[in-house]
C-alpha atoms as a PDB file:
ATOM      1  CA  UNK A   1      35.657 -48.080  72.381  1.00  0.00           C
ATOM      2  CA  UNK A   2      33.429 -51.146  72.234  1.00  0.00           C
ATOM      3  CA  UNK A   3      35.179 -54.475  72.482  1.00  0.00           C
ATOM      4  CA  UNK A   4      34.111 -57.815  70.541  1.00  0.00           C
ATOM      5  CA  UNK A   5      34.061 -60.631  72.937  1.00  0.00           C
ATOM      6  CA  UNK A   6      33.800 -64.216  71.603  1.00  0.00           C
ATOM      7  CA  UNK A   7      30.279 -64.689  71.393  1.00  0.00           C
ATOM      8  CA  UNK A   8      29.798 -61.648  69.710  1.00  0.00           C
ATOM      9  CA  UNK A   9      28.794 -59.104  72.228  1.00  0.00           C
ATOM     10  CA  UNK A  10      30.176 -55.692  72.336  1.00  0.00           C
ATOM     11  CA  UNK A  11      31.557 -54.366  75.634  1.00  0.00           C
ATOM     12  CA  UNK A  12      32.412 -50.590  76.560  1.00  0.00           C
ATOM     13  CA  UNK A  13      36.472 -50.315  77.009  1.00  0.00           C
ATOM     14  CA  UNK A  14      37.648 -47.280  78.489  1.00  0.00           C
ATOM     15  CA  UNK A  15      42.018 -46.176  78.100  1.00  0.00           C
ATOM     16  CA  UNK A  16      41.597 -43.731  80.870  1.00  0.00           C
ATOM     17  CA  UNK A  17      46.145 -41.591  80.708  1.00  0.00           C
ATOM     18  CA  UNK A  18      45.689 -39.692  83.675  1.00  0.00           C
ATOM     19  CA  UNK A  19      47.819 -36.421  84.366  1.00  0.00           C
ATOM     20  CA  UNK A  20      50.193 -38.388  87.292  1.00  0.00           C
ATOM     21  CA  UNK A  21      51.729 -34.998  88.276  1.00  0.00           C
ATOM     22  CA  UNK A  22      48.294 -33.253  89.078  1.00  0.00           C
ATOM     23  CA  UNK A  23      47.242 -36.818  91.183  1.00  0.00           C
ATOM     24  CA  UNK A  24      51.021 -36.573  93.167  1.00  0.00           C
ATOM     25  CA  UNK A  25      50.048 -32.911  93.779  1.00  0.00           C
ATOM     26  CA  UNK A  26      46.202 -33.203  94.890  1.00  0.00           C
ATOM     27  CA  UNK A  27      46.642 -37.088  96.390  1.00  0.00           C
ATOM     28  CA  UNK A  28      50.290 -37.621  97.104  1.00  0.00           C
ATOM     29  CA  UNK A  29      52.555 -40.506  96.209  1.00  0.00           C
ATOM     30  CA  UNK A  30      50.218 -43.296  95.326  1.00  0.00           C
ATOM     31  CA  UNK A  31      51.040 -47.316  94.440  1.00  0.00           C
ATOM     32  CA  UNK A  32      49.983 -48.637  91.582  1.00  0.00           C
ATOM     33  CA  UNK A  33      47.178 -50.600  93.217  1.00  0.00           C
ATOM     34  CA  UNK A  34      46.220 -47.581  95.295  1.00  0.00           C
ATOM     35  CA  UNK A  35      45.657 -45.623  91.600  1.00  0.00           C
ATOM     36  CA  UNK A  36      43.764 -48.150  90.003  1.00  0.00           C
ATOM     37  CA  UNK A  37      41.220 -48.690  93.037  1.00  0.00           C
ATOM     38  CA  UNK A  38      41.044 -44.656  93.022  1.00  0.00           C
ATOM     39  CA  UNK A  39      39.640 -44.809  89.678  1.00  0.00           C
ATOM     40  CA  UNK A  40      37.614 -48.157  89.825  1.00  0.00           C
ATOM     41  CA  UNK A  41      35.617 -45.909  92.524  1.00  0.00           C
ATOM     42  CA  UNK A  42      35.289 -43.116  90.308  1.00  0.00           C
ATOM     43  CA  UNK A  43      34.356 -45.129  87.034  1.00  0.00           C
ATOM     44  CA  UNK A  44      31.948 -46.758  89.308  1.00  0.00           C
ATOM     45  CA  UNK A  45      30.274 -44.052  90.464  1.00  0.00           C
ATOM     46  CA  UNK A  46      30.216 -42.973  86.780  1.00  0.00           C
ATOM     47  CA  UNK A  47      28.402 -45.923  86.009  1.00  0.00           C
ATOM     48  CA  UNK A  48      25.874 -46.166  88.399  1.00  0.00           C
ATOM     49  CA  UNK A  49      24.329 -42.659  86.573  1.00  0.00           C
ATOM     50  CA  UNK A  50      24.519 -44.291  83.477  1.00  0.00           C
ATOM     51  CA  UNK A  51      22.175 -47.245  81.619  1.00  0.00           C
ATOM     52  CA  UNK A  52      23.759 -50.823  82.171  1.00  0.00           C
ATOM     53  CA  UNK A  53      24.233 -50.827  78.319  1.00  0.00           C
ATOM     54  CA  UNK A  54      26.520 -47.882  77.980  1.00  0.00           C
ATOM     55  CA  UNK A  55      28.388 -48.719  81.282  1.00  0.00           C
ATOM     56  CA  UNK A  56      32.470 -48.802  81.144  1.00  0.00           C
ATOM     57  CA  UNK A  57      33.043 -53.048  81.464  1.00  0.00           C
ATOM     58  CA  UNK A  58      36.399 -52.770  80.868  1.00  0.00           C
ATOM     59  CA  UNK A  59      39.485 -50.219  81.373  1.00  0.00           C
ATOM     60  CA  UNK A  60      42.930 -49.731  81.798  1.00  0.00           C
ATOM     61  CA  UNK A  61      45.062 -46.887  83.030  1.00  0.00           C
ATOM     62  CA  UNK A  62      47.826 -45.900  80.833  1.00  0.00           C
ATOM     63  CA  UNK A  63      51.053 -43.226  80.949  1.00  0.00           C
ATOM     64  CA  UNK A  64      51.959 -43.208  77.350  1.00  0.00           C
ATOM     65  CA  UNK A  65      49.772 -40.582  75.967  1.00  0.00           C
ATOM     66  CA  UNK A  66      46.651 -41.124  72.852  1.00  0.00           C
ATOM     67  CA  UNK A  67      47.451 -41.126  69.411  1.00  0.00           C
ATOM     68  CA  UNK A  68      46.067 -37.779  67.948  1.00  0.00           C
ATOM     69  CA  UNK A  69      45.857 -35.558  65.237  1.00  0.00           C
ATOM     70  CA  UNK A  70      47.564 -32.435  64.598  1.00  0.00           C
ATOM     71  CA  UNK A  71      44.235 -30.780  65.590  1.00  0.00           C
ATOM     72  CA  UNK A  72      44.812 -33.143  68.936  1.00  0.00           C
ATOM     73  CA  UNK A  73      41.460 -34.901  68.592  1.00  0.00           C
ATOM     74  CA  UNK A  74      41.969 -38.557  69.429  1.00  0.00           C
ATOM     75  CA  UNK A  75      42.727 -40.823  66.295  1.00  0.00           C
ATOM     76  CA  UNK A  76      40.266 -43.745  67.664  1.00  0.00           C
ATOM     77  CA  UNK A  77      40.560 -46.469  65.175  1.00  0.00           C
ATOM     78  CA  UNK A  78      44.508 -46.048  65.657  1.00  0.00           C
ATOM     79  CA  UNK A  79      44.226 -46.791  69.383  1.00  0.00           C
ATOM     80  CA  UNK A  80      41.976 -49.469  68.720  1.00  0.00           C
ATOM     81  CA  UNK A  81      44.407 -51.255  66.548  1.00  0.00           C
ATOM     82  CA  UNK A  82      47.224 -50.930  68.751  1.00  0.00           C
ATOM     83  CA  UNK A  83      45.329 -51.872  71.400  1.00  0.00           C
ATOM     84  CA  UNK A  84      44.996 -55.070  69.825  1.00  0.00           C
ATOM     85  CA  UNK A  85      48.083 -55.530  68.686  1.00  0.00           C
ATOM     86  CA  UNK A  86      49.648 -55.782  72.411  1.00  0.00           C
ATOM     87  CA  UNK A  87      46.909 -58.569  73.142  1.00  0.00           C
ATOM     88  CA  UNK A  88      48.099 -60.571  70.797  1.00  0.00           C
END
């Protein structure tokens, strides 16, 4: 999602739930910290093949699962508003 930052410019925001039981199984037991550098590798190797305009600024890792439809596509602007709702 894009995120509105004070003076008005738009940043790419990523809510990355990973499936913790297929990391334990493929990586082991990992901390906290040791999850969230594993993916701050992998989002910045994502980024480096991408434009510096459409690269992931911001992201968070997350175990409660996306709000979604019955159809189980993602209900975005739902996400979005809870998402700011716990900033505030």
């Amino acid at each position: 999602w894009g995120e509105e930052e004070p003076n008005g410019n738009t940043i790419i925001s990523a809510k990355i739930v990973p499936n913790f039981e297929a990391i334990k199984e493929k990586l082991g037991n990992l901390t906290d910290f040791q999850l969230k550098e594993k993916f701050g590798e992998i989002i910045k190797s994502i980024n480096h093949k991408l434009s510096s305009y459409k690269a992931i600024q911001k992201w968070k890792l997350s175990a409660e699962e996306l709000i979604k439809t019955t159809t189980q596509k993602i209900k975005r602007f739902e996400e979005i508003k809870k998402e700011k709702k716990t900033k505030k």
